[in-house]
C-alpha atoms as a PDB file:
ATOM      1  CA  UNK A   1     -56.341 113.925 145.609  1.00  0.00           C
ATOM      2  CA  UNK A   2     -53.905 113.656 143.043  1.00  0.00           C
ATOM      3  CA  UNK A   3     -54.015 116.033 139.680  1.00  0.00           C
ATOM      4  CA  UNK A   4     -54.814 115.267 136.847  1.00  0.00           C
ATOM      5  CA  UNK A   5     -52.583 116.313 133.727  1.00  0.00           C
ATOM      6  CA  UNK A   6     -53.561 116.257 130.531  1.00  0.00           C
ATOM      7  CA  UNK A   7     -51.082 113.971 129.528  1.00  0.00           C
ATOM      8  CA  UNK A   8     -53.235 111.347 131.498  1.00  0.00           C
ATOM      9  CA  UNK A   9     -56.436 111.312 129.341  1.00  0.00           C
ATOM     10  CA  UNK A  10     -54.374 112.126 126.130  1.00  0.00           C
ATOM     11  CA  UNK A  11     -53.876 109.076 123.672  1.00  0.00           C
ATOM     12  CA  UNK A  12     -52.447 108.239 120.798  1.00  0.00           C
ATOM     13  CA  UNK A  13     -54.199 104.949 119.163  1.00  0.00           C
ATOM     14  CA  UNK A  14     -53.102 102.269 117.035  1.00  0.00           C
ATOM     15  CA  UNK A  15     -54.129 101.398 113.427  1.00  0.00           C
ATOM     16  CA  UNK A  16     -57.528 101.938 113.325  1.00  0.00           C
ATOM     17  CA  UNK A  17     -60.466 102.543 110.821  1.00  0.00           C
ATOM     18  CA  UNK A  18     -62.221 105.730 110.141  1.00  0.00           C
ATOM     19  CA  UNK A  19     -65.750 105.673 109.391  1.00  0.00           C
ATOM     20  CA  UNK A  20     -68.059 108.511 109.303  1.00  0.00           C
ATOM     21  CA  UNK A  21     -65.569 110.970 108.293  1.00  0.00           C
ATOM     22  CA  UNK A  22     -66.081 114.601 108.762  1.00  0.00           C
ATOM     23  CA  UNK A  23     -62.511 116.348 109.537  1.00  0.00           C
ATOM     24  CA  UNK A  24     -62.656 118.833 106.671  1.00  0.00           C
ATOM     25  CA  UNK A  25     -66.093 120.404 107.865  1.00  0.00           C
ATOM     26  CA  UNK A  26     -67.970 120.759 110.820  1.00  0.00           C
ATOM     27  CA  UNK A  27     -71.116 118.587 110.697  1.00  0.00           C
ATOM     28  CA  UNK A  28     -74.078 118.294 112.783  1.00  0.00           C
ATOM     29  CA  UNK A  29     -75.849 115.162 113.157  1.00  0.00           C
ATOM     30  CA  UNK A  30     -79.143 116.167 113.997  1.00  0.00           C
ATOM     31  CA  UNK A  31     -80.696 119.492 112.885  1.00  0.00           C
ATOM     32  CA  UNK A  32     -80.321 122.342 115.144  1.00  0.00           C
ATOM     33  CA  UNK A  33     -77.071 120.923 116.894  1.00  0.00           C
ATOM     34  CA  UNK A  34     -73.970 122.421 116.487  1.00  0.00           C
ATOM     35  CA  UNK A  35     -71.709 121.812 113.881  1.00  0.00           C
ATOM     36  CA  UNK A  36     -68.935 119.877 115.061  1.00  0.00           C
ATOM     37  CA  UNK A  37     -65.584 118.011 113.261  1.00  0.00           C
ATOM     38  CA  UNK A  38     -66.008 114.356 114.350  1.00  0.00           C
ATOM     39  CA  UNK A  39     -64.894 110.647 113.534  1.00  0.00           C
ATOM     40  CA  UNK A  40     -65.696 107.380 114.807  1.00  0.00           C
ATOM     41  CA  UNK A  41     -62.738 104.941 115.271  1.00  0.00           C
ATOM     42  CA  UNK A  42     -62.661 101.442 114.802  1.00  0.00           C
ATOM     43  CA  UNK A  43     -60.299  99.554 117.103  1.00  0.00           C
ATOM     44  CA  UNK A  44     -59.758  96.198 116.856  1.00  0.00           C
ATOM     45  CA  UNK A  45     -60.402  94.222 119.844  1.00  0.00           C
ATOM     46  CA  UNK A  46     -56.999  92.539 119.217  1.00  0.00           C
ATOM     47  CA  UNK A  47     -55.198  95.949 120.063  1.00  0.00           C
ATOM     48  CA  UNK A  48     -54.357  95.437 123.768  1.00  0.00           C
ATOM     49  CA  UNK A  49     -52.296  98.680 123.482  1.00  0.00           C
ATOM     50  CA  UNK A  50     -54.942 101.200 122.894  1.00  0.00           C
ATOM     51  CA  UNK A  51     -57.735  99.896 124.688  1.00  0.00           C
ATOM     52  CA  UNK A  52     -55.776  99.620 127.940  1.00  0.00           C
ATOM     53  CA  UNK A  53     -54.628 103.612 127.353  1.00  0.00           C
ATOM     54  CA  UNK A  54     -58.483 104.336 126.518  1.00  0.00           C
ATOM     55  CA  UNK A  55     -59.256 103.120 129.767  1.00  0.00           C
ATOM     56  CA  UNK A  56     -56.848 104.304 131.997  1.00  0.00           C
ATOM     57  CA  UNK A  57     -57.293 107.923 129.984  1.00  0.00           C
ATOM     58  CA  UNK A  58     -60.748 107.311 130.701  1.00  0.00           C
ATOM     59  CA  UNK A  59     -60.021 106.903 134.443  1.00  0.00           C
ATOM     60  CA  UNK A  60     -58.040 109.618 134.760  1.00  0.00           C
ATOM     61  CA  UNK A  61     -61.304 111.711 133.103  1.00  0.00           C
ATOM     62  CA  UNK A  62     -63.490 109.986 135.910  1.00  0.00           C
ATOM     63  CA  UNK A  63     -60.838 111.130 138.627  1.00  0.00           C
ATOM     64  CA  UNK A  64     -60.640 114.633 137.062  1.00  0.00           C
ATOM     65  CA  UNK A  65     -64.667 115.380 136.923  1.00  0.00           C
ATOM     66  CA  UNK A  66     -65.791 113.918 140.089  1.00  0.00           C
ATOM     67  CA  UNK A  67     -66.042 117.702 140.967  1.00  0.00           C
ATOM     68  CA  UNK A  68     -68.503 118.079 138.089  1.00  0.00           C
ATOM     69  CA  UNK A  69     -70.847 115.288 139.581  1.00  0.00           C
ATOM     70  CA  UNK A  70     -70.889 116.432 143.229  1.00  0.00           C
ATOM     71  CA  UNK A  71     -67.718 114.924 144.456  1.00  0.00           C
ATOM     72  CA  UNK A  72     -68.466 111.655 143.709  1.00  0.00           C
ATOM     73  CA  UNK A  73     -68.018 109.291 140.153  1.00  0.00           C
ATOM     74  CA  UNK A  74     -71.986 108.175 139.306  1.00  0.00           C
ATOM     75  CA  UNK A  75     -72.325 104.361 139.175  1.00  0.00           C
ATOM     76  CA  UNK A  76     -74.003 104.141 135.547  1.00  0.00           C
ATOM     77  CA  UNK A  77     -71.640 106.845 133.868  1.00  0.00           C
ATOM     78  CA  UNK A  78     -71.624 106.902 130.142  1.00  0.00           C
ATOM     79  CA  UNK A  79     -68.251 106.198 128.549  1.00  0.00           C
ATOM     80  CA  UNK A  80     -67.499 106.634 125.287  1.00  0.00           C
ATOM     81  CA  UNK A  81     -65.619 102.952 124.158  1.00  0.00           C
ATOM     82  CA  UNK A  82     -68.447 100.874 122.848  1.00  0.00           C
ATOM     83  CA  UNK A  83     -68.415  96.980 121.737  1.00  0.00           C
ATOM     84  CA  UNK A  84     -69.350  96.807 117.810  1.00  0.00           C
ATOM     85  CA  UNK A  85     -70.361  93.346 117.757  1.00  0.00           C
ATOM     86  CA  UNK A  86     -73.283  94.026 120.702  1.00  0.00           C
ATOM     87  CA  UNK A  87     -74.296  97.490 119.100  1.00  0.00           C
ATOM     88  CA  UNK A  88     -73.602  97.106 115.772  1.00  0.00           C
ATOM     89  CA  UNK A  89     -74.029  94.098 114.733  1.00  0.00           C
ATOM     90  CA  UNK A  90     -76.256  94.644 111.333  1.00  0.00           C
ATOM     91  CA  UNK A  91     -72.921  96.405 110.047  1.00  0.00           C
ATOM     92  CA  UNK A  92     -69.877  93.889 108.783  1.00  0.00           C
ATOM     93  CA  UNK A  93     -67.113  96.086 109.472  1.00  0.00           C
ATOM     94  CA  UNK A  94     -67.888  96.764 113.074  1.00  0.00           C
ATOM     95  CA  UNK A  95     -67.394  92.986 113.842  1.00  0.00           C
ATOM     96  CA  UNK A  96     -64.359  92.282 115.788  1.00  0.00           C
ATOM     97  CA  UNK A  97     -63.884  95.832 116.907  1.00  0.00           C
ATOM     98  CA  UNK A  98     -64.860  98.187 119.460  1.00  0.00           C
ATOM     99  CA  UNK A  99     -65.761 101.927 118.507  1.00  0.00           C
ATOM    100  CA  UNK A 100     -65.607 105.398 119.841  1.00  0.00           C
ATOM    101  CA  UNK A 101     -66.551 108.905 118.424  1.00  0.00           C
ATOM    102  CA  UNK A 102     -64.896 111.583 118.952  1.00  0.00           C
ATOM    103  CA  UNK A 103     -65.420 115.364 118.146  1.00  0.00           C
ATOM    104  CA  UNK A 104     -63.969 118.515 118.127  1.00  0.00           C
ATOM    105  CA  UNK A 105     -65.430 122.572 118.015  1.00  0.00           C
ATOM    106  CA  UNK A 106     -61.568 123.132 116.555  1.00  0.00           C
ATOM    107  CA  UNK A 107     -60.599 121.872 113.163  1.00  0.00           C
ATOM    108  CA  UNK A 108     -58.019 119.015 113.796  1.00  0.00           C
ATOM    109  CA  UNK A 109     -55.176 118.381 112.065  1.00  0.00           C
ATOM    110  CA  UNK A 110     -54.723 115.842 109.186  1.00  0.00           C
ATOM    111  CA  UNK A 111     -51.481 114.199 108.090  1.00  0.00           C
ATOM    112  CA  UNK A 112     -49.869 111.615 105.922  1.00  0.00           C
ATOM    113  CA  UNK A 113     -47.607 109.251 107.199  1.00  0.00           C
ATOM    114  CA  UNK A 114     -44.688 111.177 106.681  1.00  0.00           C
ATOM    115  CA  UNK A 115     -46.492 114.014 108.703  1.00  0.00           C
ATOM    116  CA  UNK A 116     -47.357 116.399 105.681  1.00  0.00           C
ATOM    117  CA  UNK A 117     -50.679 118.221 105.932  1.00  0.00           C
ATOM    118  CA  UNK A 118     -53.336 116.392 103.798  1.00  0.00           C
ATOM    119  CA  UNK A 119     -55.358 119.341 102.450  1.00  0.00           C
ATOM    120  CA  UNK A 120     -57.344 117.322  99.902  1.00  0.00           C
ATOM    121  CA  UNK A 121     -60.517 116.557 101.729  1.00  0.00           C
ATOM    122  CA  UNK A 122     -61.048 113.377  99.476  1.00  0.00           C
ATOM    123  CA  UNK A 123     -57.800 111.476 100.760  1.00  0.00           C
ATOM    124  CA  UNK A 124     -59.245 111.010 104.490  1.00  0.00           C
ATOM    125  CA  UNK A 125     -62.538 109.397 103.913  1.00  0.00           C
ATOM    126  CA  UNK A 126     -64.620 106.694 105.574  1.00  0.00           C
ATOM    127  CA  UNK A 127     -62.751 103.200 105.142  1.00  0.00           C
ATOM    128  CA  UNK A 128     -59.430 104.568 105.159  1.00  0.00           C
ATOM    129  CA  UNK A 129     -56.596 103.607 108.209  1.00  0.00           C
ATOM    130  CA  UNK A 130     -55.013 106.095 110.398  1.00  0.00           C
ATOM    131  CA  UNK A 131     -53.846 106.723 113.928  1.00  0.00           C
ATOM    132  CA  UNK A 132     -55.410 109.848 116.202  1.00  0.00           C
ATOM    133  CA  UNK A 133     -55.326 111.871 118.995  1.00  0.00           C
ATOM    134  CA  UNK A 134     -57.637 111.558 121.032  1.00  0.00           C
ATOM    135  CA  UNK A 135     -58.788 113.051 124.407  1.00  0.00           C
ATOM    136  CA  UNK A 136     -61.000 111.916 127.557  1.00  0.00           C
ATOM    137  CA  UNK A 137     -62.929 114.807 129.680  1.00  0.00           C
ATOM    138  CA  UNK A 138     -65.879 114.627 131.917  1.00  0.00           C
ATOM    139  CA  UNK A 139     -69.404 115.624 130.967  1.00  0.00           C
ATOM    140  CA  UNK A 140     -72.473 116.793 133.158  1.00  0.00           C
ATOM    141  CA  UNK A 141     -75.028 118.374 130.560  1.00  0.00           C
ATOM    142  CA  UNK A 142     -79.155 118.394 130.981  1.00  0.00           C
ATOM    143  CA  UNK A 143     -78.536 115.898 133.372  1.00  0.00           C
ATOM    144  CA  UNK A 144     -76.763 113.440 131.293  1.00  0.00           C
ATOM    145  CA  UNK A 145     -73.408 112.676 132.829  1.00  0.00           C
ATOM    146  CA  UNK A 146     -70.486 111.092 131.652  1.00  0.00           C
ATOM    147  CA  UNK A 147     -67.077 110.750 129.955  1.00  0.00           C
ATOM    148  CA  UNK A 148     -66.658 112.048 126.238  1.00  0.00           C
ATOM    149  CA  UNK A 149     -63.774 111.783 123.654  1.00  0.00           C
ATOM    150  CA  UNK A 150     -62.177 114.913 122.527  1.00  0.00           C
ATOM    151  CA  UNK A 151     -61.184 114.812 118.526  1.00  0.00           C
ATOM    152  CA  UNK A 152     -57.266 116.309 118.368  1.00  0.00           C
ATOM    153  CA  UNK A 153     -55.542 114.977 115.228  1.00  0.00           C
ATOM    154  CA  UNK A 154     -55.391 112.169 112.578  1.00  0.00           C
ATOM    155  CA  UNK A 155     -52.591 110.326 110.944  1.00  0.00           C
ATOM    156  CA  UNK A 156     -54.002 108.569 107.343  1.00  0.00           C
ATOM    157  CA  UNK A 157     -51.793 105.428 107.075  1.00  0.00           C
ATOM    158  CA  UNK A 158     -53.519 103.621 104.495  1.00  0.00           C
ATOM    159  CA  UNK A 159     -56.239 103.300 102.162  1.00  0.00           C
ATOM    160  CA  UNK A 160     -58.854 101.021 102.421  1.00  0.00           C
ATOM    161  CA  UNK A 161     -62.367  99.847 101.042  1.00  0.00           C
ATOM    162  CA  UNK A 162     -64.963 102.669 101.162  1.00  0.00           C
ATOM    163  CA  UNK A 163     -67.449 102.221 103.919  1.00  0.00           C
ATOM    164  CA  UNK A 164     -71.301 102.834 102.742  1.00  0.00           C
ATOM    165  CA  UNK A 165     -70.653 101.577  98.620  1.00  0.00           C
ATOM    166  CA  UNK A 166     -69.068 104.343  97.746  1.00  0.00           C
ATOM    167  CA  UNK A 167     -66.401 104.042  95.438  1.00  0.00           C
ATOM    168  CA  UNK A 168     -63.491 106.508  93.603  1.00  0.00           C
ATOM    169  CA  UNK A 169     -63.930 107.517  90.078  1.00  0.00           C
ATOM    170  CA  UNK A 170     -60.845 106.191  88.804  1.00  0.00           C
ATOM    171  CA  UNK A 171     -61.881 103.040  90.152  1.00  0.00           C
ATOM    172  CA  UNK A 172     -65.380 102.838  87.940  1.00  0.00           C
ATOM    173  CA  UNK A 173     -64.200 104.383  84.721  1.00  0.00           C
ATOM    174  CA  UNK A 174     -61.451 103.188  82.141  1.00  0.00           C
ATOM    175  CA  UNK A 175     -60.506 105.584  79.726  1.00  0.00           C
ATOM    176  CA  UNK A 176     -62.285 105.900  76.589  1.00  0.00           C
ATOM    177  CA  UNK A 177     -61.087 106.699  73.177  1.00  0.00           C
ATOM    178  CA  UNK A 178     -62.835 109.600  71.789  1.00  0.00           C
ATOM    179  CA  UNK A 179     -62.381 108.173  68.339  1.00  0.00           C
ATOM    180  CA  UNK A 180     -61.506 111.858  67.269  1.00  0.00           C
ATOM    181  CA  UNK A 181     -61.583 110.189  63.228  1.00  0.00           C
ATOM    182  CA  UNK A 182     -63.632 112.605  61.471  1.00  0.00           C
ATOM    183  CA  UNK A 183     -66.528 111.069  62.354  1.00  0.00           C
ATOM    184  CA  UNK A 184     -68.241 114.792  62.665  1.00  0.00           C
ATOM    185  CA  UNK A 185     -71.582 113.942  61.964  1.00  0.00           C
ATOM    186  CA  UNK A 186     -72.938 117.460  61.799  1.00  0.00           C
ATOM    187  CA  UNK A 187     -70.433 118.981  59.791  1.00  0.00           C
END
């Protein structure tokens, strides 16, 4: 049996979207879980590139926890790459792409896209475009068994239209003229 490295269920996507952003904090999704960084990536079905390295990482994952699972790979093992337009098809910008989400217990680490550390929490957001680091390892937990994606890093390349309605200030507001004319109407 060959061994697996972890350069074999390591990859590094393509231009993808993030939505459901939280890289700056830990977040848990339902109450009493624990509080974990996490993203879910948007790949577009028309990147050939990534999706064949997120399934061959995610083979290598299968080949690497068949000891967790009794020796053997299960036949309906949960993997993590999931088809937007089948199981999320009430939401616009999951059309067209698949979508994976990844998490982390460690903080991972945010760049630009000339690899400076993006400390401003409001500059990776949900909507944006960015490249990560992803990894594939094998699950067996309370009898659910599968293959999960490990959050590592993110790239931001480019801004893009806030997912959910949200919008930037600067983008609402124009600036307003106080009209500072002594118009004091109390004094």
């Amino acid at each position: 049996m060959a061994v697996t490295k972890n350069t074999d269920t390591k990859v590094i996507t393509g231009k993808v979207r993030l939505s459901y952003v939280h890289v700056f904090e830990p977040h848990a999704i339902e109450e009493g879980q624990e509080p974990k960084y996490s993203v879910c990536l948007l790949i577009p079905k028309s990147d050939k590139e990534t999706l064949k390295k997120i399934k061959a990482a995610t083979e290598a994952a299968k080949q690497a926890g068949a000891s967790k699972w009794g020796g053997k790979i299960p036949a309906n093992l949960k993997t993590p790459l999931r088809d937007g337009d089948e199981e999320r098809e009430d939401q616009e910008e999951y059309a067209g792409h698949y979508f994976i989400n990844c998490s982390s217990k460690t903080k991972p680490g945010v760049v630009d896209q000339n690899v400076q550390p993006i400390l401003d929490s409001t500059e990776v957001y949900s909507g944006c475009y960015g490249r990560a680091s992803i990894n594939f390892y094998a699950f067996n937990t309370a009898g659910n068994k599968g293959i999960a994606c490990g959050l590592n890093n993110l790239q931001k390349l480019a801004d893009g239209d806030y997912l959910g309605g949200r919008s930037r200030a600067e983008d609402d507001f124009d600036a307003v003229d106080n009209g500072d004319d002594d118009d004091d109407f109390l004094g």
